[in-house]
N, C-alpha and C. Protein backbone atom coordinates (compact mmCIF):
# COMPACT_ATOMS: atom_id res chain seq x y z
N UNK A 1 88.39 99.41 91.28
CA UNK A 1 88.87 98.46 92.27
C UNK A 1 89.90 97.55 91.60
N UNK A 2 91.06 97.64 92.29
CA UNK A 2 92.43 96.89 91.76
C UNK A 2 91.57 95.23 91.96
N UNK A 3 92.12 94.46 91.22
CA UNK A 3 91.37 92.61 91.62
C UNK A 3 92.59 92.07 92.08
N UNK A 4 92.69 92.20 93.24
CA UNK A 4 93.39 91.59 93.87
C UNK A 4 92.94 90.07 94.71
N UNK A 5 93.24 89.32 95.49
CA UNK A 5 92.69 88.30 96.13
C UNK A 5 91.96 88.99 97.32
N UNK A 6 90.28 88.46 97.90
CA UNK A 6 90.29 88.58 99.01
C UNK A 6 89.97 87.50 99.60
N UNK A 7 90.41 87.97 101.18
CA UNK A 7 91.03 88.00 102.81
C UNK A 7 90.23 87.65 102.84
N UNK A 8 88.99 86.02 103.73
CA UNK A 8 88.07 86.71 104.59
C UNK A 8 88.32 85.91 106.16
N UNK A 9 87.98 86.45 106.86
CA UNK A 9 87.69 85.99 108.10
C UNK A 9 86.53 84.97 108.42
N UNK A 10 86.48 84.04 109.56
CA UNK A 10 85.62 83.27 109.62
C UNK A 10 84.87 83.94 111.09
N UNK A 11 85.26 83.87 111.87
CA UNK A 11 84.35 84.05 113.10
C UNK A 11 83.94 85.60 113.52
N UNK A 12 83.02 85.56 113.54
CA UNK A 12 82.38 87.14 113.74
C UNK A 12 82.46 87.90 112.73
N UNK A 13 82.62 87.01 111.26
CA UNK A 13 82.97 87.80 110.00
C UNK A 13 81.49 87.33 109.10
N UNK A 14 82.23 85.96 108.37
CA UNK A 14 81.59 84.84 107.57
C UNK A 14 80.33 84.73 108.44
N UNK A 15 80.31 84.20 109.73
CA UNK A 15 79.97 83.32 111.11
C UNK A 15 79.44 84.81 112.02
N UNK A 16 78.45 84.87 112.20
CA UNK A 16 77.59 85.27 113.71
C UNK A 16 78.25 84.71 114.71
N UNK A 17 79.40 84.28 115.36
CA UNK A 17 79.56 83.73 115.86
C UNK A 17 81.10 83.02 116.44
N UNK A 18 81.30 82.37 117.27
CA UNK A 18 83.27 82.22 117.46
C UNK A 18 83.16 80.84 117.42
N UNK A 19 84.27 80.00 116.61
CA UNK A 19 83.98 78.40 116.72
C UNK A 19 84.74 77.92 117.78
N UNK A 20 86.03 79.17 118.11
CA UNK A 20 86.37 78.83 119.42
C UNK A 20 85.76 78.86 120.70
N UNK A 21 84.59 79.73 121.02
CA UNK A 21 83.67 79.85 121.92
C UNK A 21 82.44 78.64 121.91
N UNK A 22 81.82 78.56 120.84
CA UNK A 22 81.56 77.38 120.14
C UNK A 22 81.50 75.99 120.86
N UNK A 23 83.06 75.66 120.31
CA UNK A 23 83.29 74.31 120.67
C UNK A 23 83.68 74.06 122.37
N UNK A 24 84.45 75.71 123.12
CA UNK A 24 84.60 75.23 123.99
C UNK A 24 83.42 75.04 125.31
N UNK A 25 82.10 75.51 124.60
CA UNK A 25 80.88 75.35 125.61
C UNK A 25 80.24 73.90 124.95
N UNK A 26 80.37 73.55 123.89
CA UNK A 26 79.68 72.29 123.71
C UNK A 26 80.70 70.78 124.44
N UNK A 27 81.81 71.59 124.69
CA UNK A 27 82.98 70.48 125.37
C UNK A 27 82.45 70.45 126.40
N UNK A 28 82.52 71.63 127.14
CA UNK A 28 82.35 71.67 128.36
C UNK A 28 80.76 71.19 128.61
N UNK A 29 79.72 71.66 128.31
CA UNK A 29 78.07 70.45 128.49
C UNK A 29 78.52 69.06 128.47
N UNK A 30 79.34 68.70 127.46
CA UNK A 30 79.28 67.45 127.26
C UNK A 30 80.26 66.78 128.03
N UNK A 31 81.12 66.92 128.57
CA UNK A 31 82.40 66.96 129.77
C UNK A 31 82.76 67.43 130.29
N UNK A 32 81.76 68.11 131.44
CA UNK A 32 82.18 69.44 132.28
C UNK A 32 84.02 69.32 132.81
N UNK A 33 84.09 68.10 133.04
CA UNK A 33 85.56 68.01 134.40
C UNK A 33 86.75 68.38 133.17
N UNK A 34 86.42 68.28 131.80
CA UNK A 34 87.53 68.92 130.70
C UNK A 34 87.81 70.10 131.04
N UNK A 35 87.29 70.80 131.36
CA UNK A 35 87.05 72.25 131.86
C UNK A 35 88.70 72.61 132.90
N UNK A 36 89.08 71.20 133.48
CA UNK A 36 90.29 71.85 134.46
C UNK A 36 91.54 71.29 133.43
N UNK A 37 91.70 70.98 132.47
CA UNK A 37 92.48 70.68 131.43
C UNK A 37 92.72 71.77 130.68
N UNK A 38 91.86 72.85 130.50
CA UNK A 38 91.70 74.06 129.44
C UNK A 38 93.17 74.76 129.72
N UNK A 39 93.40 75.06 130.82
CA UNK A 39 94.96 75.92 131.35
C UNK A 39 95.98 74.95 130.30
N UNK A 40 95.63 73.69 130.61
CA UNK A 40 97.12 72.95 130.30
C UNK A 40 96.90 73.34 128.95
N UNK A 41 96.41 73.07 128.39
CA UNK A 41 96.09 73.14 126.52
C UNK A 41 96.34 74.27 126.58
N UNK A 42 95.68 75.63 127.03
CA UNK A 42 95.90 76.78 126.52
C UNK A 42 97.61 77.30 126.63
N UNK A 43 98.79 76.65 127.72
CA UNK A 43 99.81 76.44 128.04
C UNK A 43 100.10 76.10 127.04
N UNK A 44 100.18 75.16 126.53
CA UNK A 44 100.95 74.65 124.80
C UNK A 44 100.66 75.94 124.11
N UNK A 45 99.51 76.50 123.78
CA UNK A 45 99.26 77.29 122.88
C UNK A 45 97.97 77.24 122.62
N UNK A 46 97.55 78.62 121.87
CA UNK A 46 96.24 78.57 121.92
C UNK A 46 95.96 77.48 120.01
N UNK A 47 96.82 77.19 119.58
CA UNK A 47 96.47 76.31 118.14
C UNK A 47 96.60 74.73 119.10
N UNK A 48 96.81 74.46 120.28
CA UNK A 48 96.76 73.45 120.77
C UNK A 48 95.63 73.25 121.48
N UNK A 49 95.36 74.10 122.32
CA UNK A 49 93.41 74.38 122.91
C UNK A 49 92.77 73.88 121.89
N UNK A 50 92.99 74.36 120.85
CA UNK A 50 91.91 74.60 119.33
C UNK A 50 92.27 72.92 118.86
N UNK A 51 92.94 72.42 119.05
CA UNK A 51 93.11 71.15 118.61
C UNK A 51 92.52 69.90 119.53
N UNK A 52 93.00 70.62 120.76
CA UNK A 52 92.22 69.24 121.67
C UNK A 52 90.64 69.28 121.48
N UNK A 53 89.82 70.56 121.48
CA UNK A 53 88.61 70.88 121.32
C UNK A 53 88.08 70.09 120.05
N UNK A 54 88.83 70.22 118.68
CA UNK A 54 88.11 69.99 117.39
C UNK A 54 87.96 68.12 118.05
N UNK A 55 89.31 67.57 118.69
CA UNK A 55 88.88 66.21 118.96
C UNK A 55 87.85 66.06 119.54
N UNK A 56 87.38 66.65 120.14
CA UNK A 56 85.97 66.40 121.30
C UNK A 56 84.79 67.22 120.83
N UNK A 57 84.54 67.83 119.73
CA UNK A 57 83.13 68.34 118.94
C UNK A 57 83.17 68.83 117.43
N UNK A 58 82.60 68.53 117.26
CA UNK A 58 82.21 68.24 115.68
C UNK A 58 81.06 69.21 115.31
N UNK A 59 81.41 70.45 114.53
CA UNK A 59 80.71 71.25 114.13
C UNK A 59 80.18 70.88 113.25
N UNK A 60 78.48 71.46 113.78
CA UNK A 60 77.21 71.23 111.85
C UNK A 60 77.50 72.36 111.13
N UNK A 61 77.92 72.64 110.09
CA UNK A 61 78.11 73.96 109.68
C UNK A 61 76.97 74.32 109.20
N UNK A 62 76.57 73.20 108.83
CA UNK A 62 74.75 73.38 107.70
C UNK A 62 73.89 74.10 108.67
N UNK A 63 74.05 74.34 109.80
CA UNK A 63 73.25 75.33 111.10
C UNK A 63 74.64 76.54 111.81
N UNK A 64 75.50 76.47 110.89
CA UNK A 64 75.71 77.87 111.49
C UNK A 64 75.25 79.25 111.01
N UNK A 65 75.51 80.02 112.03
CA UNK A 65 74.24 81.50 111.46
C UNK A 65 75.69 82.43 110.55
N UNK A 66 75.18 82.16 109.49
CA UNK A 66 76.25 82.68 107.82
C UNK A 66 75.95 84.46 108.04
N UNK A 67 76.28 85.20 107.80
CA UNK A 67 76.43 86.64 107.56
C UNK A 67 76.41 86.54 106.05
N UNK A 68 75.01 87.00 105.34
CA UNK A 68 74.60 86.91 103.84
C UNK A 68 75.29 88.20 102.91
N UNK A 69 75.09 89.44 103.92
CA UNK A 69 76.15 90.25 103.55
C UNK A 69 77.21 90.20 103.16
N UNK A 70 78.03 89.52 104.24
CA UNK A 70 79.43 88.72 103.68
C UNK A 70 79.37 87.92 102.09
N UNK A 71 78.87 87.31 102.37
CA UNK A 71 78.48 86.27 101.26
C UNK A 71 78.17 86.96 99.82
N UNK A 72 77.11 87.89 99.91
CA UNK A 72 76.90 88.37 98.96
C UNK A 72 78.12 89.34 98.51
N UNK A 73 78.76 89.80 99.60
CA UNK A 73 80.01 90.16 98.97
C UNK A 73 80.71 89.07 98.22
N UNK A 74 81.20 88.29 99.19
CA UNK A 74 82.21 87.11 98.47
C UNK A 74 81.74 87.13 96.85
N UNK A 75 80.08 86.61 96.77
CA UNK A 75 79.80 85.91 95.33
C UNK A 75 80.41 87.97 94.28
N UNK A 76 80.01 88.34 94.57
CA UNK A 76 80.37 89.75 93.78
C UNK A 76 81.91 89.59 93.29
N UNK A 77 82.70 90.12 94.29
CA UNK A 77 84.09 89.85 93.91
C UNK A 77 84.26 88.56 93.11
N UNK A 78 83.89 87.02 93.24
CA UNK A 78 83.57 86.05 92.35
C UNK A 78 83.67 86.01 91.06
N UNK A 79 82.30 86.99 90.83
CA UNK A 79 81.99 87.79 89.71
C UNK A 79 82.82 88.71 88.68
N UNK A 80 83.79 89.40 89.72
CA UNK A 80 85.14 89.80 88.68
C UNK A 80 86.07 89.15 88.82
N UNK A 81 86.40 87.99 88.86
CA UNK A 81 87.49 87.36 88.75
C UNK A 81 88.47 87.00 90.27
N UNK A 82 87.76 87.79 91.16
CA UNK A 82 88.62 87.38 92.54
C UNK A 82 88.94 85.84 93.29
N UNK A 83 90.38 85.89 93.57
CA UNK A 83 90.26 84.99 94.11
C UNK A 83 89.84 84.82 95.86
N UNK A 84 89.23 84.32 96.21
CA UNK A 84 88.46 83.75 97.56
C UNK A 84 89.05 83.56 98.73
N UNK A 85 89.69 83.32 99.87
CA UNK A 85 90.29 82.49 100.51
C UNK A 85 90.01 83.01 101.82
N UNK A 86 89.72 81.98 102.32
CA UNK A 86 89.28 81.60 104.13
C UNK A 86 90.64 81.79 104.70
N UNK A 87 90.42 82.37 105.31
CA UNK A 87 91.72 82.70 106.28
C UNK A 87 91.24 83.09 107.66
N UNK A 88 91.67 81.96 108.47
CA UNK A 88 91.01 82.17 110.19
C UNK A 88 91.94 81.33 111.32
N UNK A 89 91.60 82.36 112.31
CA UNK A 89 92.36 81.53 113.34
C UNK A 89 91.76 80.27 114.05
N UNK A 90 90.64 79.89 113.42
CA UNK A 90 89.68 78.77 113.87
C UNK A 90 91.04 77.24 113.65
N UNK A 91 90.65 76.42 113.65
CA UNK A 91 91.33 75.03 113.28
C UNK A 91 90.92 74.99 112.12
N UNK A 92 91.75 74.26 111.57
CA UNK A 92 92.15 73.84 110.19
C UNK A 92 90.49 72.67 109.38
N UNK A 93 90.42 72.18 111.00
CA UNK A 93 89.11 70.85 110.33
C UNK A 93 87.96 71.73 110.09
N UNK A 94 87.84 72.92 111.11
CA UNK A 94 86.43 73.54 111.17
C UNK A 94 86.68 74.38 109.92
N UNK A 95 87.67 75.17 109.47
CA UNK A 95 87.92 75.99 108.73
C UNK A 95 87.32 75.72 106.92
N UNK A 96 88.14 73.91 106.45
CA UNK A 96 87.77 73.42 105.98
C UNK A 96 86.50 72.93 105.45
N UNK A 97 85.53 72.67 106.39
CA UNK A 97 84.41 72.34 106.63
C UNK A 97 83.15 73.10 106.43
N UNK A 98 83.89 74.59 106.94
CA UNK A 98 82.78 75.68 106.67
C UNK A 98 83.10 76.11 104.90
N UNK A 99 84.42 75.79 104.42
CA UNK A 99 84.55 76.86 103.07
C UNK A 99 83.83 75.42 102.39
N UNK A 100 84.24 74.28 102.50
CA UNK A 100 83.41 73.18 101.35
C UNK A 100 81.70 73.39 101.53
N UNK A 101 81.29 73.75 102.97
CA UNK A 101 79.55 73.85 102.56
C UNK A 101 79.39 75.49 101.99
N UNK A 102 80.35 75.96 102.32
CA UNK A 102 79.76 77.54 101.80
C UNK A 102 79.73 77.40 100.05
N UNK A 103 80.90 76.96 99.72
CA UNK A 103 81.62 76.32 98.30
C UNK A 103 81.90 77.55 97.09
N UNK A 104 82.82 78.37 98.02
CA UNK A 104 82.94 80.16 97.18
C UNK A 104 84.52 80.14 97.36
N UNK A 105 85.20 79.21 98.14
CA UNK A 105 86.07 79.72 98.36
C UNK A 105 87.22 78.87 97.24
N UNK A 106 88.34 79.42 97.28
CA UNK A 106 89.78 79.25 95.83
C UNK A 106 90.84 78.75 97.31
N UNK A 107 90.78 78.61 98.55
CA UNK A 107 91.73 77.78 99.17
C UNK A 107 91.44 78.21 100.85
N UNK A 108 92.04 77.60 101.58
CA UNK A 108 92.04 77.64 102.56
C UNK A 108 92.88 78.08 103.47
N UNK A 109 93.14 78.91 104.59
CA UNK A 109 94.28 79.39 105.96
C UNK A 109 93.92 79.18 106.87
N UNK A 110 94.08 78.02 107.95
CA UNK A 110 94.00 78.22 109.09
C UNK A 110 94.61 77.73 110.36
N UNK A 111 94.28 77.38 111.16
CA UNK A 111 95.50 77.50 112.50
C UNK A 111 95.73 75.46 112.76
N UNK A 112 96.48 75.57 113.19
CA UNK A 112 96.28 73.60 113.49
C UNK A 112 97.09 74.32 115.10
N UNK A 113 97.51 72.71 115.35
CA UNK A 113 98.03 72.58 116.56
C UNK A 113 99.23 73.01 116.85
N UNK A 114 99.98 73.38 116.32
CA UNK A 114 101.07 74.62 116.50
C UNK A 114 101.52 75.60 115.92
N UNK A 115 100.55 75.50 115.39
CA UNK A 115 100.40 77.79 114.81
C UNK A 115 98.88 78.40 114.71
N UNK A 116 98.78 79.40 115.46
CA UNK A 116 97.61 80.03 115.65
C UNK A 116 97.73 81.05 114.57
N UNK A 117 96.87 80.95 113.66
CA UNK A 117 96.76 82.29 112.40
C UNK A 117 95.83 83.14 112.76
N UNK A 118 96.23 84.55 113.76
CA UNK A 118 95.77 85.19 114.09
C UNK A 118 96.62 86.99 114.62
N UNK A 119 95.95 87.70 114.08
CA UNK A 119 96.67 89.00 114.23
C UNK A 119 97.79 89.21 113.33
N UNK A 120 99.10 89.59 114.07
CA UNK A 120 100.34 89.27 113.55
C UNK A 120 100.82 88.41 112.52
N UNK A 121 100.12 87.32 113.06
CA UNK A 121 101.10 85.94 112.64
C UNK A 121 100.14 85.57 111.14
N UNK A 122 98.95 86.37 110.85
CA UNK A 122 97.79 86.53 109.68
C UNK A 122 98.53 87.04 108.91
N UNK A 123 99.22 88.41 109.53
CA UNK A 123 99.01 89.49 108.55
C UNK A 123 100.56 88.98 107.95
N UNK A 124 101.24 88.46 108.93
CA UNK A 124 102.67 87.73 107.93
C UNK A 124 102.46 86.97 107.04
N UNK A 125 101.72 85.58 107.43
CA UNK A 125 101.66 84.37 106.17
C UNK A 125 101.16 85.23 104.84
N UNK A 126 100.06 86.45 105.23
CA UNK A 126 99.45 86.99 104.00
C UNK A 126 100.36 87.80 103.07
N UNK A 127 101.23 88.33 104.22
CA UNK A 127 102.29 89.35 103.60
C UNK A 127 103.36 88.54 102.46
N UNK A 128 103.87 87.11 103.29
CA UNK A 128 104.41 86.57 102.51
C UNK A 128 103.93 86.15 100.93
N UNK A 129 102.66 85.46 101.19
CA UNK A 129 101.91 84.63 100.24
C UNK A 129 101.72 85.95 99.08
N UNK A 130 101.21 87.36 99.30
CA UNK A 130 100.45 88.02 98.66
C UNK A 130 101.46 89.12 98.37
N UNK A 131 102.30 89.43 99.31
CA UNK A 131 102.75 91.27 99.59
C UNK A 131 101.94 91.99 100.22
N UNK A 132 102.82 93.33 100.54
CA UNK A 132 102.23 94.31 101.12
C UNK A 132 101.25 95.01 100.05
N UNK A 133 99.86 94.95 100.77
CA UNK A 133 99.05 95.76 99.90
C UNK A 133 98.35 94.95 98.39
N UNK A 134 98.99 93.22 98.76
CA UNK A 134 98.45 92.60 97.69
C UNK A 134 97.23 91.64 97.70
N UNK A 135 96.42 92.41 98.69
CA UNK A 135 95.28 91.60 98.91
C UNK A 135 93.98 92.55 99.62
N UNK A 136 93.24 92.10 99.50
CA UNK A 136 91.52 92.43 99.97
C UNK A 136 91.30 92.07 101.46
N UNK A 137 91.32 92.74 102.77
CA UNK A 137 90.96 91.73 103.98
C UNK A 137 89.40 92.11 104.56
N UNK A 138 88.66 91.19 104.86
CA UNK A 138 87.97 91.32 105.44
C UNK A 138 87.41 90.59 107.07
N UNK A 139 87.71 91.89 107.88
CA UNK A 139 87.71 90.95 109.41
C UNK A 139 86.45 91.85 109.72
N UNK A 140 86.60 91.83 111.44
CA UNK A 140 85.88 92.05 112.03
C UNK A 140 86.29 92.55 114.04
N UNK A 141 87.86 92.13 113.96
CA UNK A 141 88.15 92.73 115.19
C UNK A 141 89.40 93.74 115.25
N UNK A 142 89.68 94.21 116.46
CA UNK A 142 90.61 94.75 116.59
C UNK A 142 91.71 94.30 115.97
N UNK A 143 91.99 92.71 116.78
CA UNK A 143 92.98 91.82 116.26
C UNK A 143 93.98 91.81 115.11
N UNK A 144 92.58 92.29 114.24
CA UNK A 144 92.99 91.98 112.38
C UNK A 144 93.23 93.41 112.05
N UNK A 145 93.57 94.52 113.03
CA UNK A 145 94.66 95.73 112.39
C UNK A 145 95.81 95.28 111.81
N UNK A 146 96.44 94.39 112.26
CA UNK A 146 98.09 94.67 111.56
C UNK A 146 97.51 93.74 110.05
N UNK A 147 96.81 92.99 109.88
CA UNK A 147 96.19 92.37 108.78
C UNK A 147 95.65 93.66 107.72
N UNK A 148 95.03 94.32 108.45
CA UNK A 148 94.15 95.50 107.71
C UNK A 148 95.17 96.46 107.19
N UNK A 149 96.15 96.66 108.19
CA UNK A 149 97.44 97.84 107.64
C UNK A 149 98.26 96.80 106.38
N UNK A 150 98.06 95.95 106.25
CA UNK A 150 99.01 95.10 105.50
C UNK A 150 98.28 95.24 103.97
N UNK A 151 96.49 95.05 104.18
CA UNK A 151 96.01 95.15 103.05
C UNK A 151 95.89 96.11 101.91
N UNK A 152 95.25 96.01 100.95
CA UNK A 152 94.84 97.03 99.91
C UNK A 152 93.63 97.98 100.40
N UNK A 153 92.49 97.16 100.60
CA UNK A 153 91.44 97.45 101.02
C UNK A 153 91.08 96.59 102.66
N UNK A 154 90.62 97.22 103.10
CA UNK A 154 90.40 96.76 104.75
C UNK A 154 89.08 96.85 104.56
N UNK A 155 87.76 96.08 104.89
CA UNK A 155 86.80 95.82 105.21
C UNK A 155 86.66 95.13 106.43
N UNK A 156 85.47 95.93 107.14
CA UNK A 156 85.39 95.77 107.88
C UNK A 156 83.48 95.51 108.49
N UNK A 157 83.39 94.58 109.25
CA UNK A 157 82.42 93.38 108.82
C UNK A 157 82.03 93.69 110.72
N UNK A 158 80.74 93.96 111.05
CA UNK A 158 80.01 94.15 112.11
C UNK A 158 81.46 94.89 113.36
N UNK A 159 81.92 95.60 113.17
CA UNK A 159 83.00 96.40 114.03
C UNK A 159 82.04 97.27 114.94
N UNK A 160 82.98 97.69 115.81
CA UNK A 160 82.61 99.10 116.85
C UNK A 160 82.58 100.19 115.97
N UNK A 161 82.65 101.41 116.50
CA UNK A 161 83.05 102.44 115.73
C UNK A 161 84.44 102.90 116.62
N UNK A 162 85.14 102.05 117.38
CA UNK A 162 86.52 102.05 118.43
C UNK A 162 87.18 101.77 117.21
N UNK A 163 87.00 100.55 116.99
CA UNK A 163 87.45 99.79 115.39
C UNK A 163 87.81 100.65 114.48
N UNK A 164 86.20 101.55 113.97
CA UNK A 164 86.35 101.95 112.48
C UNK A 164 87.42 103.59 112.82
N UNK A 165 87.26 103.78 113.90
CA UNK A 165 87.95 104.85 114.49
C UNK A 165 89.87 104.89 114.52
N UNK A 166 90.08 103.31 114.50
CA UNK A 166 91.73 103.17 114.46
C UNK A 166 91.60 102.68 113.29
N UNK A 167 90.89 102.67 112.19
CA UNK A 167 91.27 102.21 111.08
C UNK A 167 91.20 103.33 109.81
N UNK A 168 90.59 104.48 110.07
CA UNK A 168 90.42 105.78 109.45
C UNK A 168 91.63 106.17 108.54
N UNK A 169 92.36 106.06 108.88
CA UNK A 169 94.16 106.35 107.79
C UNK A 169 94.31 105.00 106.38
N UNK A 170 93.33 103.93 106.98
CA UNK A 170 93.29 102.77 105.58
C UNK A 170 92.39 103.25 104.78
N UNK A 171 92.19 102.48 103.69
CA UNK A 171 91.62 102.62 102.58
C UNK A 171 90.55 101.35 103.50
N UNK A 172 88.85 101.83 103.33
CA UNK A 172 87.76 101.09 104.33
C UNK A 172 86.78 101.03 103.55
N UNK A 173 86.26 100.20 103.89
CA UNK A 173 84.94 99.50 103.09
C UNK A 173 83.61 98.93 104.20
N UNK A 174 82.79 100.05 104.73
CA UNK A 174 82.15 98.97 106.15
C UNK A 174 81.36 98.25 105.93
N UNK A 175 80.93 97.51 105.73
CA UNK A 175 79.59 96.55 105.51
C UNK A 175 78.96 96.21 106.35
N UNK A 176 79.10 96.20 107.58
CA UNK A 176 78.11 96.53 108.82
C UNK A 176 78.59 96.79 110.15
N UNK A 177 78.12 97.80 110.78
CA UNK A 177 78.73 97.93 111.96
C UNK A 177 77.97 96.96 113.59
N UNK A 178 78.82 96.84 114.22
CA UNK A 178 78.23 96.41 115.27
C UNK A 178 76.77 96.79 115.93
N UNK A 179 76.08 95.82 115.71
CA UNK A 179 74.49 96.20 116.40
C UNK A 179 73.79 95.87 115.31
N UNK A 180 74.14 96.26 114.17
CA UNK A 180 72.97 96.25 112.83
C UNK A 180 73.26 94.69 112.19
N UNK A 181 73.46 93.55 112.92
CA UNK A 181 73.50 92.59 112.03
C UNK A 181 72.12 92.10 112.63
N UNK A 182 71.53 90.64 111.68
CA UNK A 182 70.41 90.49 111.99
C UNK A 182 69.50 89.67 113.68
N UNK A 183 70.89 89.26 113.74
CA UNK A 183 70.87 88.18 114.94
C UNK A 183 70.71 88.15 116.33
């Protein structure tokens, strides 16, 4: 295995879970009538949704449901010298928040209020930062193909087999497929 940096994903990767789905049901319990505002925000952009939301809920990370698999990957690579890095289309505060309690990670990527780091716009900042083929990714959706074609190694973290099926021509690593996680 080349030691290159790895990629990881936060939601449905790291996380059981979406912090964008997340925050926008704990908004909405807690201020249902926000709910007719969501169009306008999502209109700016979706790193602007994600921004009005982080103002109005405040994630415990110390209770989010972690994927140990993941993890136990992360600490491995650790182990030879890899470098770490959170890379998600979540917001920048939540993003933050989850890599300081996890405390594995060498830096941080993620979306603020006018850039969504997601798909495309992932697999560029990475392309830039790293090169083609100069990094480790590990996702979990469709989304993160052009991320996965960009990488060295593509891992791939509770997928379909739709997923592992368009990803067959990369170099793949599965660590769990959809259904077999514990939750």
């Amino acid at each position: 295995m080349k030691n290159v940096p790895l990629i990881v994903d936060l939601d449905n990767t790291l996380i059981y879970t979406d912090l964008l789905y997340e925050s926008s049901v704990a908004v909405i319990k807690k201020r249902p009538l926000l709910a007719i505002l969501y169009p306008f925000w999502l209109f700016k952009g979706k790193g602007y949704l994600k921004d009005q939301l982080v103002k109005r809920f405040t994630v415990d990370v110390s209770k989010l449901p972690f994927n140990d698999i993941v993890i136990d990957y992360i600490r491995e690579r650790k182990k030879i010298g890899s470098q770490v890095i959170l890379a998600t289309a979540s917001h920048k505060y939540y993003a933050f928040a989850v890599a300081k309690h996890v405390g594995l990670f060498d830096d941080v990527m993620a979306s603020n209020k006018d850039f969504n780091l997601s798909s495309h716009n992932k697999a560029s900042r990475l392309v830039d930062r790293f090169g083609i083929k100069g990094f480790d990714y590990m996702g979990d959706h469709m989304r993160d193909l052009p991320v996965w074609e960009a990488s060295n190694l593509s891992i791939l973290v509770n997928v379909s087999d739709k997923v592992i099926n368009k990803t067959k021509h990369l170099e793949v690593l599965v660590l769990s497929k959809k259904g077999s996680n514990p939750q």
